[in-house]
N, C-alpha and C. Protein backbone atom coordinates (compact mmCIF):
# COMPACT_ATOMS: atom_id res chain seq x y z
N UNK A 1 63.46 -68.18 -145.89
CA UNK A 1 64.56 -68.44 -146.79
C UNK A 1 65.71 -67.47 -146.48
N UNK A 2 67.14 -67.69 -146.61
CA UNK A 2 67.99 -67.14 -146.58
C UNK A 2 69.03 -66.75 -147.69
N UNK A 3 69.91 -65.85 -147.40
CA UNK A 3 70.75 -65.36 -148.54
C UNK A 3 71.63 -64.84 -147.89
N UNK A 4 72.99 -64.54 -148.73
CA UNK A 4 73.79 -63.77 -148.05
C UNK A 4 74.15 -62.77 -148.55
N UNK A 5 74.14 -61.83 -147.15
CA UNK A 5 74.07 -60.48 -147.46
C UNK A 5 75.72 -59.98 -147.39
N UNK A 6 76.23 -59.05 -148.26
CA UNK A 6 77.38 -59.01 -149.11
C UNK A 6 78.06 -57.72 -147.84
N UNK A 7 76.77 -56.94 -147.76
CA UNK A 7 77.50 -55.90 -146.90
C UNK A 7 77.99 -56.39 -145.26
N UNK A 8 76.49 -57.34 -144.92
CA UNK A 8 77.02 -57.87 -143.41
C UNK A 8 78.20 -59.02 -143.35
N UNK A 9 78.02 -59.32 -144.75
CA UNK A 9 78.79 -60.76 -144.57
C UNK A 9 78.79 -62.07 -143.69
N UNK A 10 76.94 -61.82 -143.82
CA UNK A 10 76.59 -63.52 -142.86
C UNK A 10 75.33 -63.43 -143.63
N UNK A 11 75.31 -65.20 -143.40
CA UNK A 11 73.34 -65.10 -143.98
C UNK A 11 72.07 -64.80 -142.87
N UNK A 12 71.72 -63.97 -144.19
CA UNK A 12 70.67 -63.25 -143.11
C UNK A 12 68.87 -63.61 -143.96
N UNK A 13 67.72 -63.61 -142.77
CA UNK A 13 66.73 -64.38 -143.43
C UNK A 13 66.18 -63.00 -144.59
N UNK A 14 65.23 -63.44 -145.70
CA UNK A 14 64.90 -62.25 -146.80
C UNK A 14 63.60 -61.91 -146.15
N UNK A 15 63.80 -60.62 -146.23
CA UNK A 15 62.39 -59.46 -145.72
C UNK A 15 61.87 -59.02 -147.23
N UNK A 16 60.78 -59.54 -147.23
CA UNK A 16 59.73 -58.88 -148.37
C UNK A 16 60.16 -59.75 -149.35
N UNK A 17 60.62 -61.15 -149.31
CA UNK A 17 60.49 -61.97 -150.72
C UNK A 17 59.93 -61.75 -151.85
N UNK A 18 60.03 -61.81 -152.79
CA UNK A 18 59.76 -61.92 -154.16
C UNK A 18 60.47 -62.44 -155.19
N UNK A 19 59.37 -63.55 -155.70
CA UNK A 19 60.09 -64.16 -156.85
C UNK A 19 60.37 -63.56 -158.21
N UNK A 20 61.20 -64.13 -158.99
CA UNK A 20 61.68 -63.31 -160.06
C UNK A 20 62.70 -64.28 -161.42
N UNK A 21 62.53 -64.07 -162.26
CA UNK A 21 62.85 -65.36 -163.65
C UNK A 21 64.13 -64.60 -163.90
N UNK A 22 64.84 -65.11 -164.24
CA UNK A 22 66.53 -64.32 -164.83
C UNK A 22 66.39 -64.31 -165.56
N UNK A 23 66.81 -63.88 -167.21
CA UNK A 23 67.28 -63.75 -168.70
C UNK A 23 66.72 -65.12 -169.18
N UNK A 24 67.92 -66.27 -168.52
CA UNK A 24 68.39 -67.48 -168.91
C UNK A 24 66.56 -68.38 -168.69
N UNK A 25 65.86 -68.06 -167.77
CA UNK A 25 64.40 -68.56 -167.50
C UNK A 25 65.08 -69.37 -166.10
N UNK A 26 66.29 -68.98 -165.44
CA UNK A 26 65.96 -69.39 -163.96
C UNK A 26 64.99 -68.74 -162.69
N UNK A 27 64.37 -69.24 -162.13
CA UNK A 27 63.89 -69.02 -161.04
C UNK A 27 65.01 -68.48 -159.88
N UNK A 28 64.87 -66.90 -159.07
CA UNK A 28 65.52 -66.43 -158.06
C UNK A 28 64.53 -66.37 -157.25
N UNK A 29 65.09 -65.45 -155.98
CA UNK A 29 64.20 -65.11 -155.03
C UNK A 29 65.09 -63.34 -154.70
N UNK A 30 64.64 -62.15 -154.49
CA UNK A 30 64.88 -61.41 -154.59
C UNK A 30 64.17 -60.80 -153.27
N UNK A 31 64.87 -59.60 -152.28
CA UNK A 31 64.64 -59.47 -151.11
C UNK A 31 65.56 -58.13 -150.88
N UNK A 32 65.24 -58.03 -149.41
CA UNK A 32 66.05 -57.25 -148.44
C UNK A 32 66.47 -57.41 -147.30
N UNK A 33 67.86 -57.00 -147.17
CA UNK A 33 68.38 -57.54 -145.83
C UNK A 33 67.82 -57.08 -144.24
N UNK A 34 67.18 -57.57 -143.50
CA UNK A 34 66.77 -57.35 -142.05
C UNK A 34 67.00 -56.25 -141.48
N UNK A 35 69.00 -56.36 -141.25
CA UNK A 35 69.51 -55.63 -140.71
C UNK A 35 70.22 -54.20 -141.06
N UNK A 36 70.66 -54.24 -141.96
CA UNK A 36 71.34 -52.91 -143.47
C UNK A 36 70.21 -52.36 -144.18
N UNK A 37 69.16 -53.21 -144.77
CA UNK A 37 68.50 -52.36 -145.64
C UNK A 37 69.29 -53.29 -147.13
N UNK A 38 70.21 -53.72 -147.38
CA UNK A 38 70.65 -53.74 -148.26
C UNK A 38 70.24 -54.92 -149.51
N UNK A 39 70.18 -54.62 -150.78
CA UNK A 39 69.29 -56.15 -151.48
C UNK A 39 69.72 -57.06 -151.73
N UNK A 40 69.01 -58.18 -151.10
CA UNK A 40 70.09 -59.30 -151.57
C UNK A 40 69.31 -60.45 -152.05
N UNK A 41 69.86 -61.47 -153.26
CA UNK A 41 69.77 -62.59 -154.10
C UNK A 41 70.05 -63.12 -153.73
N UNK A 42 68.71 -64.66 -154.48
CA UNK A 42 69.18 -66.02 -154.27
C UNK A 42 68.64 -67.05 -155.46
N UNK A 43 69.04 -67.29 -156.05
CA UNK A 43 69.18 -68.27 -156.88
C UNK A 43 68.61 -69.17 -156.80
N UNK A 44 67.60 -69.85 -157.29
CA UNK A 44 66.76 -71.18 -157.11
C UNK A 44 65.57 -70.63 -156.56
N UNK A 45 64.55 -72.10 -156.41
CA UNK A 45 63.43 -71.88 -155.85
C UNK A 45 63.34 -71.91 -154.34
N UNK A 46 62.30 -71.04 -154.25
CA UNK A 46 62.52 -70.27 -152.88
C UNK A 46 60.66 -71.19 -152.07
């Protein structure tokens, strides 16, 4: 699955996935970027 990462500014694939429910009871997918280190979200089911 992919996301985009804010610092590289391209989508990059998620290292160490994990799912995760928002406030509202949506389904994300929650991760880290490959290349930065940096965390990045995605919205929906993963």
């Amino acid at each position: 699955m992919e996301a985009y990462c804010m610092k590289c500014r391209a989508k990059r694939e998620i290292r160490n996935p994990r799912s995760v429910t928002l406030k509202n009871g949506r389904p994300a997918t929650q991760g880290v970027c490959p290349v930065c280190g940096t965390k990045v979200f995605r919205i929906g089911k993963g």
